[in-house]
C-alpha atoms as a PDB file:
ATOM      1  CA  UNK A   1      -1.023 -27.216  17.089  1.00  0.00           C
ATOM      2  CA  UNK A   2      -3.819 -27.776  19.824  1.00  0.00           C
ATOM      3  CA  UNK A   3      -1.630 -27.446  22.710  1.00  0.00           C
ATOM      4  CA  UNK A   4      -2.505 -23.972  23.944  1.00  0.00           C
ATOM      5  CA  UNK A   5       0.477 -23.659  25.708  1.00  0.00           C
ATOM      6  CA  UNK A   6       2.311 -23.016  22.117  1.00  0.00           C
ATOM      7  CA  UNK A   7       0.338 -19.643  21.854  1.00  0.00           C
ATOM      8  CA  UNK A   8       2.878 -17.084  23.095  1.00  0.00           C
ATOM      9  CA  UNK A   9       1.566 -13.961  25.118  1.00  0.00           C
ATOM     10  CA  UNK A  10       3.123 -10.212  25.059  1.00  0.00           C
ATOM     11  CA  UNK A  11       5.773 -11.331  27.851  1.00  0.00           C
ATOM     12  CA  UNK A  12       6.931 -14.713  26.144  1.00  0.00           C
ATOM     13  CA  UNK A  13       7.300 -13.561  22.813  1.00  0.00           C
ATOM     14  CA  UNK A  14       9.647 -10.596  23.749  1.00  0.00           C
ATOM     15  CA  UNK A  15      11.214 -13.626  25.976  1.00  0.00           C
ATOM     16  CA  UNK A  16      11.414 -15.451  22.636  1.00  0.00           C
ATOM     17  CA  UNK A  17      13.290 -12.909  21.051  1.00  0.00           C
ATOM     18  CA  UNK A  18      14.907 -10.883  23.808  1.00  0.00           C
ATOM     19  CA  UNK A  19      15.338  -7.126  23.293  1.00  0.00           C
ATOM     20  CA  UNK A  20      14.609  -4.848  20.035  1.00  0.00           C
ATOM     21  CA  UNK A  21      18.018  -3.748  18.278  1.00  0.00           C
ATOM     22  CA  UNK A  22      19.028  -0.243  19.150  1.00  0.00           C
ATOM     23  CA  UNK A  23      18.976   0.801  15.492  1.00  0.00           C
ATOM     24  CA  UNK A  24      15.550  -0.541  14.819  1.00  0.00           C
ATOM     25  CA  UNK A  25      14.093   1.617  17.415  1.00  0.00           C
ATOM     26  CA  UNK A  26      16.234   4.978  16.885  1.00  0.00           C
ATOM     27  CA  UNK A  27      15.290   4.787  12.804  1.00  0.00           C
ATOM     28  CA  UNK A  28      12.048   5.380  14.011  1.00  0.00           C
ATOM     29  CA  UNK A  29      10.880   9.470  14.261  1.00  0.00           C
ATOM     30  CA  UNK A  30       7.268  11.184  14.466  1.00  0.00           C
ATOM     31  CA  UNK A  31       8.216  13.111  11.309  1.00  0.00           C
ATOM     32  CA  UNK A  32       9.637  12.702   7.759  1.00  0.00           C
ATOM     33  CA  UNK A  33      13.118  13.430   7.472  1.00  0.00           C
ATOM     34  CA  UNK A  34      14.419  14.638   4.168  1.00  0.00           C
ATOM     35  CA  UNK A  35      16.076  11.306   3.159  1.00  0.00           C
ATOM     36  CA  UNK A  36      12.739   9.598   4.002  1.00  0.00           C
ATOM     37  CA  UNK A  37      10.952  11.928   2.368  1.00  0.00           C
ATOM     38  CA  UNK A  38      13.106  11.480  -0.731  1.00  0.00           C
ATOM     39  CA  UNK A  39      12.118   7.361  -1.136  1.00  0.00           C
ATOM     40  CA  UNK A  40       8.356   8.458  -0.885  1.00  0.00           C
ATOM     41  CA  UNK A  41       9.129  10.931  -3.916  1.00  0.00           C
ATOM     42  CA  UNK A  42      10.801   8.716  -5.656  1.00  0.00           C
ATOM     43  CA  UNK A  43       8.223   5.371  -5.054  1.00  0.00           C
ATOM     44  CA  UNK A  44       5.878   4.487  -7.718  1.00  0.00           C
ATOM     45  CA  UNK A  45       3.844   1.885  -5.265  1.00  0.00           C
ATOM     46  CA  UNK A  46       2.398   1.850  -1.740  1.00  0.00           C
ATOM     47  CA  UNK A  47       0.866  -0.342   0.069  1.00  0.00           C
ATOM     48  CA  UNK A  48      -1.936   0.851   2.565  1.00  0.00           C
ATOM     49  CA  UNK A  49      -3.481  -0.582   5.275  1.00  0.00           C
ATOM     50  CA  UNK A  50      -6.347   0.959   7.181  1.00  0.00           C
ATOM     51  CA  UNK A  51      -9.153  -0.738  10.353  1.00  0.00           C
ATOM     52  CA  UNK A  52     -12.306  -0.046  10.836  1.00  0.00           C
ATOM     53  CA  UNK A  53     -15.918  -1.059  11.955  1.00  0.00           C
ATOM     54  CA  UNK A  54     -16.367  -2.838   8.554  1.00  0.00           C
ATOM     55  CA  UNK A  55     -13.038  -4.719   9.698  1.00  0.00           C
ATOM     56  CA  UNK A  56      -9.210  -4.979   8.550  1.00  0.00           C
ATOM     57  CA  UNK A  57      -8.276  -4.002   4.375  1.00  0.00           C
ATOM     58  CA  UNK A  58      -4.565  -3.943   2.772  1.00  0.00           C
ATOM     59  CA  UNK A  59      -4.553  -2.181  -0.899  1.00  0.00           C
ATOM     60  CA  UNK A  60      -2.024  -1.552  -3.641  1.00  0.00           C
ATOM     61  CA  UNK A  61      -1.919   2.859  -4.855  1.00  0.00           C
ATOM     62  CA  UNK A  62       0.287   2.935  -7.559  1.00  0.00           C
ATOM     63  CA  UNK A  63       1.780   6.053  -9.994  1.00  0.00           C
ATOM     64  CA  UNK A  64       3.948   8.092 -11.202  1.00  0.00           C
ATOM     65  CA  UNK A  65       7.291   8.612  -9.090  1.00  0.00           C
ATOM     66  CA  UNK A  66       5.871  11.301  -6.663  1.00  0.00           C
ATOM     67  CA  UNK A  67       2.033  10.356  -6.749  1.00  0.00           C
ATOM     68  CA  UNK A  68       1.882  10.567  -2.847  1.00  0.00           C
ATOM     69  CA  UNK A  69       2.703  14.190  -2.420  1.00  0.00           C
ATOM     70  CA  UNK A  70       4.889  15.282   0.675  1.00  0.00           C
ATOM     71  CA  UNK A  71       3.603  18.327   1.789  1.00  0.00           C
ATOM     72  CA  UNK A  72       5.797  19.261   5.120  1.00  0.00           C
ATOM     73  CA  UNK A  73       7.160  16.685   7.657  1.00  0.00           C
ATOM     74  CA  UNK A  74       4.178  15.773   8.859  1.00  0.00           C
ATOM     75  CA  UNK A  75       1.760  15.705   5.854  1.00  0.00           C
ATOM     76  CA  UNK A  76       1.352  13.545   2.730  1.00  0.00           C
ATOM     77  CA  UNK A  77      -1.226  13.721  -0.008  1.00  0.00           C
ATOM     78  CA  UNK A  78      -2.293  10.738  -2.011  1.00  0.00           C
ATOM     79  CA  UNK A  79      -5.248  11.118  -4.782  1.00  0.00           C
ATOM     80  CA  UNK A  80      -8.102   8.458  -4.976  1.00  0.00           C
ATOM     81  CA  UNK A  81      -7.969   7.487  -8.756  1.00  0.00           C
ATOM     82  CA  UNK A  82     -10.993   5.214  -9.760  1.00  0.00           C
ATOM     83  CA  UNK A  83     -11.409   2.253  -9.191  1.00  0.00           C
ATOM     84  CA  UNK A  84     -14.078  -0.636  -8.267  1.00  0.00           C
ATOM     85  CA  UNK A  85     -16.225   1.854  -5.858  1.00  0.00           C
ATOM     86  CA  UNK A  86     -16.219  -0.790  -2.681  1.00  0.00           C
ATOM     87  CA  UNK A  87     -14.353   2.391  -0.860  1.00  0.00           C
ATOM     88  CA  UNK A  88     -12.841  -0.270   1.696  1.00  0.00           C
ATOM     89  CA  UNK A  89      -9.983   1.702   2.231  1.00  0.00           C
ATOM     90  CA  UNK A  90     -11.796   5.030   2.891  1.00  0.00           C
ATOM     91  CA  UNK A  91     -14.481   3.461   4.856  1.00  0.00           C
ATOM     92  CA  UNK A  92     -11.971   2.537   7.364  1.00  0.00           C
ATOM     93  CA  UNK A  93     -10.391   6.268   7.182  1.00  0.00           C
ATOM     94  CA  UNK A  94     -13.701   7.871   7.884  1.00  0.00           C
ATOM     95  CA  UNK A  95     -14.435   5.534  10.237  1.00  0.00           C
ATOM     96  CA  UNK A  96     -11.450   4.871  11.999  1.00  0.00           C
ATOM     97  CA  UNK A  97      -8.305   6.988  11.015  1.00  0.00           C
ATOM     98  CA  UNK A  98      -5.563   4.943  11.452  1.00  0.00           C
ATOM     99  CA  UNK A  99      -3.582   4.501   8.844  1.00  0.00           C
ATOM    100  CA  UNK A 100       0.087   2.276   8.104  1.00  0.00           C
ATOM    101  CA  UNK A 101       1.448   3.038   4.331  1.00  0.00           C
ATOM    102  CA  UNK A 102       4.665   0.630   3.075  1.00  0.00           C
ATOM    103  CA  UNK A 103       6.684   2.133   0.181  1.00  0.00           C
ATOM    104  CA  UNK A 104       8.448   0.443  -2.433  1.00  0.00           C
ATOM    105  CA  UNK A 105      10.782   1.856  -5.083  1.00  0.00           C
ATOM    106  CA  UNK A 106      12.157  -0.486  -8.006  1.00  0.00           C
ATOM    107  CA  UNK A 107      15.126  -2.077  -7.670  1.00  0.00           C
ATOM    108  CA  UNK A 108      15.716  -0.486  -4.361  1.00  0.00           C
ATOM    109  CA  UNK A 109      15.686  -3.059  -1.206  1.00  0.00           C
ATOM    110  CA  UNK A 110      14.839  -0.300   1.248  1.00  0.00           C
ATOM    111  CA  UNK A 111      11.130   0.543   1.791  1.00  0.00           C
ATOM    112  CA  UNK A 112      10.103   3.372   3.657  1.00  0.00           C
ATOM    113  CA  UNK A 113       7.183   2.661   5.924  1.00  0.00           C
ATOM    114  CA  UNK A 114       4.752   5.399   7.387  1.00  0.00           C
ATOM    115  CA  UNK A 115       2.244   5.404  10.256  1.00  0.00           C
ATOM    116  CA  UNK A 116      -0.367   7.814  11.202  1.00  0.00           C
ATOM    117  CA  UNK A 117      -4.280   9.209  10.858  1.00  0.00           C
ATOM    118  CA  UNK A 118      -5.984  10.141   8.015  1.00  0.00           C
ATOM    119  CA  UNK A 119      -8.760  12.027   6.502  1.00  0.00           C
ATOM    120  CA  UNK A 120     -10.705  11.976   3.312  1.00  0.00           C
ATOM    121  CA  UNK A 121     -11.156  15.501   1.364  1.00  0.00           C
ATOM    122  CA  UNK A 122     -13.105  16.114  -1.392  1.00  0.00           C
ATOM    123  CA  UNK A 123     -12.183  19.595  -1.593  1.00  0.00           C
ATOM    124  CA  UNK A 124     -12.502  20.706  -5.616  1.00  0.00           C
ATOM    125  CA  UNK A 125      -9.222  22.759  -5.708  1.00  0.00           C
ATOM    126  CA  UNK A 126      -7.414  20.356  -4.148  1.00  0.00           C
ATOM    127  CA  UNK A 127      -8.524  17.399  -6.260  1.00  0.00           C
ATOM    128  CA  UNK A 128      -8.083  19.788  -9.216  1.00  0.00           C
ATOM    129  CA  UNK A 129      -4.435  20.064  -8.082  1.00  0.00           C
ATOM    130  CA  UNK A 130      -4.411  16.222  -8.867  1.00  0.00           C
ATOM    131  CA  UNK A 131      -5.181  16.463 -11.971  1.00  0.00           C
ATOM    132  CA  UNK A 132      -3.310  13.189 -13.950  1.00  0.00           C
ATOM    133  CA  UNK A 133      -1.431  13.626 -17.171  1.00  0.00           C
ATOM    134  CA  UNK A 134      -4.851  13.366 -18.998  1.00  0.00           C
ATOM    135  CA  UNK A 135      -6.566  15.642 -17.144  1.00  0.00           C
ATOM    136  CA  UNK A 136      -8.663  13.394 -14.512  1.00  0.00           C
ATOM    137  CA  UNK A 137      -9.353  14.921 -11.642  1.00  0.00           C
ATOM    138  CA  UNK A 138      -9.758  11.796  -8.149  1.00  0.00           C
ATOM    139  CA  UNK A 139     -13.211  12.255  -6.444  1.00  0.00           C
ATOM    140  CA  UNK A 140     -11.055  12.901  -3.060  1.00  0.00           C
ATOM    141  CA  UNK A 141      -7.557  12.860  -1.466  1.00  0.00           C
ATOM    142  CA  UNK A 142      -6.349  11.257   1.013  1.00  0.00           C
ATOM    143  CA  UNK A 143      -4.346  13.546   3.722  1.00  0.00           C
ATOM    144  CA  UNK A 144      -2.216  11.489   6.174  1.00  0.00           C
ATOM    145  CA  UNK A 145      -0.917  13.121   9.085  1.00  0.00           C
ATOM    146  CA  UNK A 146       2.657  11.388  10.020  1.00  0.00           C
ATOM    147  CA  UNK A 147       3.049   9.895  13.574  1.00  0.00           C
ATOM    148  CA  UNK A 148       5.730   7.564  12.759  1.00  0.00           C
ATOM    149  CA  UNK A 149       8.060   6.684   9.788  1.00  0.00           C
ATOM    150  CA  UNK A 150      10.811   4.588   9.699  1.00  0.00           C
ATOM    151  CA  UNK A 151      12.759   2.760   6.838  1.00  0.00           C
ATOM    152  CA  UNK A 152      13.339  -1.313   6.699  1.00  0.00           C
ATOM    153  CA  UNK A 153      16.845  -2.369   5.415  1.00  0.00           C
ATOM    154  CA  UNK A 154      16.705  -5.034   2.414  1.00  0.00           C
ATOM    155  CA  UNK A 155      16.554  -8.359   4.136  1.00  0.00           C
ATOM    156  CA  UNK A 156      12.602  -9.059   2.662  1.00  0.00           C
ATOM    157  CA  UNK A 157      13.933  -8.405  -0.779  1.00  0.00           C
ATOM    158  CA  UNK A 158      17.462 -10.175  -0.569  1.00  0.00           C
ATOM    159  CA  UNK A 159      15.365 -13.360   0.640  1.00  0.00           C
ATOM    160  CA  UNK A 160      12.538 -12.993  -2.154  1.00  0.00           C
ATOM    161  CA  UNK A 161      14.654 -11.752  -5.205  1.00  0.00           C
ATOM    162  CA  UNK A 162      12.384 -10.035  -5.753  1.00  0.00           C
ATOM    163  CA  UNK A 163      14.033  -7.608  -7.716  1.00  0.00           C
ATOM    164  CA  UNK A 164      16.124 -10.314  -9.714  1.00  0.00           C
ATOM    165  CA  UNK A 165      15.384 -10.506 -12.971  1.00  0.00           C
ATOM    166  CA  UNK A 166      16.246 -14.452 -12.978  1.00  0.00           C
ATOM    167  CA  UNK A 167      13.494 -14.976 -10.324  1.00  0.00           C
ATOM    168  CA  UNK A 168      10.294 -13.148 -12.143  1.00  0.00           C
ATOM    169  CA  UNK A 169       7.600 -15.908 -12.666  1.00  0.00           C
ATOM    170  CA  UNK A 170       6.087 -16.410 -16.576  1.00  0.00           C
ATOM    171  CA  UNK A 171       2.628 -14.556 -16.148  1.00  0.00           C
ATOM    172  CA  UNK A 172       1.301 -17.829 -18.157  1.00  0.00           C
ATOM    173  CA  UNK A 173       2.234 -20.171 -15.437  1.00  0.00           C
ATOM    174  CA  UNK A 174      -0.219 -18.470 -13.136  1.00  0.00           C
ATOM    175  CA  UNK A 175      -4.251 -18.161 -13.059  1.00  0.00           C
ATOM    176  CA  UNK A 176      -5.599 -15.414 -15.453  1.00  0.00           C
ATOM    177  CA  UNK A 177      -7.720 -12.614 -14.010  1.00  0.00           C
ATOM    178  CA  UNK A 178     -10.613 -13.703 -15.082  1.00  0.00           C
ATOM    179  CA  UNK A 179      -9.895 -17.574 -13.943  1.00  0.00           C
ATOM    180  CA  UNK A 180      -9.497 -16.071 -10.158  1.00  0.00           C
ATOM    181  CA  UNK A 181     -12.590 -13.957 -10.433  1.00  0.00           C
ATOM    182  CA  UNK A 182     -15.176 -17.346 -11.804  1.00  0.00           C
ATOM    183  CA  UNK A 183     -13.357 -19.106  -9.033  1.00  0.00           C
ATOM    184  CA  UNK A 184     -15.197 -17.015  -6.622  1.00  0.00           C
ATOM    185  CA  UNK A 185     -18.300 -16.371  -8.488  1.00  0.00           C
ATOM    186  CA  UNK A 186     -19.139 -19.128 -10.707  1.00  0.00           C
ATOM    187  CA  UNK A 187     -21.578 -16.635 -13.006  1.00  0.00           C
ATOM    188  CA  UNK A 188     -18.559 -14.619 -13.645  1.00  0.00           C
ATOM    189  CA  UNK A 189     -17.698 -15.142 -17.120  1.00  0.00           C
ATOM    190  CA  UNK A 190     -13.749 -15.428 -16.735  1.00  0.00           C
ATOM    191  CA  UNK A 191     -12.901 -15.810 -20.278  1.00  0.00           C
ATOM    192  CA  UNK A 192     -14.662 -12.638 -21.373  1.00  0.00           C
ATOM    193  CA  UNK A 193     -13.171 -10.225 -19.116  1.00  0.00           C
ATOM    194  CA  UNK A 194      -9.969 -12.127 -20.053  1.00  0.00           C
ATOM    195  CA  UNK A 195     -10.982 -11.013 -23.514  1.00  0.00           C
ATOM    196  CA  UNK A 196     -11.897  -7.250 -22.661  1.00  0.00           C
ATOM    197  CA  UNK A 197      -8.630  -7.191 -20.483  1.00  0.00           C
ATOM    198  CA  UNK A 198      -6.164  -8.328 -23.477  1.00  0.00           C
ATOM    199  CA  UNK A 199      -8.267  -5.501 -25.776  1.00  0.00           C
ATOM    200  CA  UNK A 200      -7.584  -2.774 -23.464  1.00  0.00           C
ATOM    201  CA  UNK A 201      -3.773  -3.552 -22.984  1.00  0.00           C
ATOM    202  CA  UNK A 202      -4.358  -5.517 -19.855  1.00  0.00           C
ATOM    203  CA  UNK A 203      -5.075  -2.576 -17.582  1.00  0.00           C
ATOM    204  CA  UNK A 204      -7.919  -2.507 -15.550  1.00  0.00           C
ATOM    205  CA  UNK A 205      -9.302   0.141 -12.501  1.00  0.00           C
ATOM    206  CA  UNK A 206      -7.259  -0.056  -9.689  1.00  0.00           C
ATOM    207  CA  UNK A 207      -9.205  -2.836  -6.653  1.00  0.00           C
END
């Protein structure tokens, strides 16, 4: 691993791998098309990630089929529900703009993914218009503006199993919450908020 002459550059790595398959390119289109629009309806779960001068940040949205709204072709709407208040996500959206969103729909091995800018709103109708099914309004929305979408065939989940029921891991087997969280701050009382967690039916705000 110290040779240097292992790192690959722009021109050996598409040497490497030789051209990009036809399909994978003419997927690709600077607009939602109804059929792509159609697996953002229908996903419960995106994944975002966002740069900016505070640096790089990936993070989990997740709601009811439809919580990203599709607006037109070129617009999406996604509500900012509460959460821990570290904003990372935003920061880089006011800061930056750029924004790449990766959709996932349950036992579906396509995921639709979506590039483009973005803009934070705080607009009171529209954050009314967000309203969840107990009446919470967000504190702002997020309004992408597509650039790019494209959809990724089921290879990722055919490898992981992800969706196989045979191949979910026991919960048990794996750190508790609160076990990762005194790991990184040994004041942290872990077993506590393990506590609080099981007492409040093991939801917690959104990171």
């Amino acid at each position: 691993m110290n040779d240097q002459s292992n790192f690959l550059n722009p021109d050996s790595l598409r040497a490497l791998y030789g051209p990009a398959l036809p399909t994978s390119l003419s997927k690709e289109v600077p607009f939602l098309t109804e059929p792509y629009a159609d697996m953002i309806r229908a996903s419960p779960f995106v994944v975002i990630a966002t740069a900016g001068e505070e640096g790089l940040d990936c993070s989990p949205r997740g709601g009811p089929p439809g919580f990203v709204r599709v607006v037109d072709p070129k617009t999406l709407m996604l509500p900012d529900r509460s959460g821990n208040n570290r904003v990372d996500t935003l920061s880089n959206i006011v800061s930056d703009g750029r924004i790449a969103m990766l959709f996932l729909v349950p036992g579906c091995g396509e995921t639709m993914r979506v590039n483009g800018r973005a803009r934070v709103s705080d607009d009171t109708a529209l954050c009314e218009s967000f309203a969840d099914a107990n009446g919470k309004v967000p504190r702002s929305v997020i309004i992408i503006t597509v650039e790019s979408a494209y959809v990724h065939c089921s290879q990722a989940f055919s490898r992981s199993k992800l969706w196989d029921p045979a191949a979910q891991v026991d919960r048990r087997s794996l750190p508790s919450m609160g076990t990762m969280l005194q790991s990184a701050a040994n004041a942290f009382d872990g077993a506590k908020y393990d506590r609080d967690l099981a007492a409040e039916g093991g939801l917690v705000p959104d990171d």
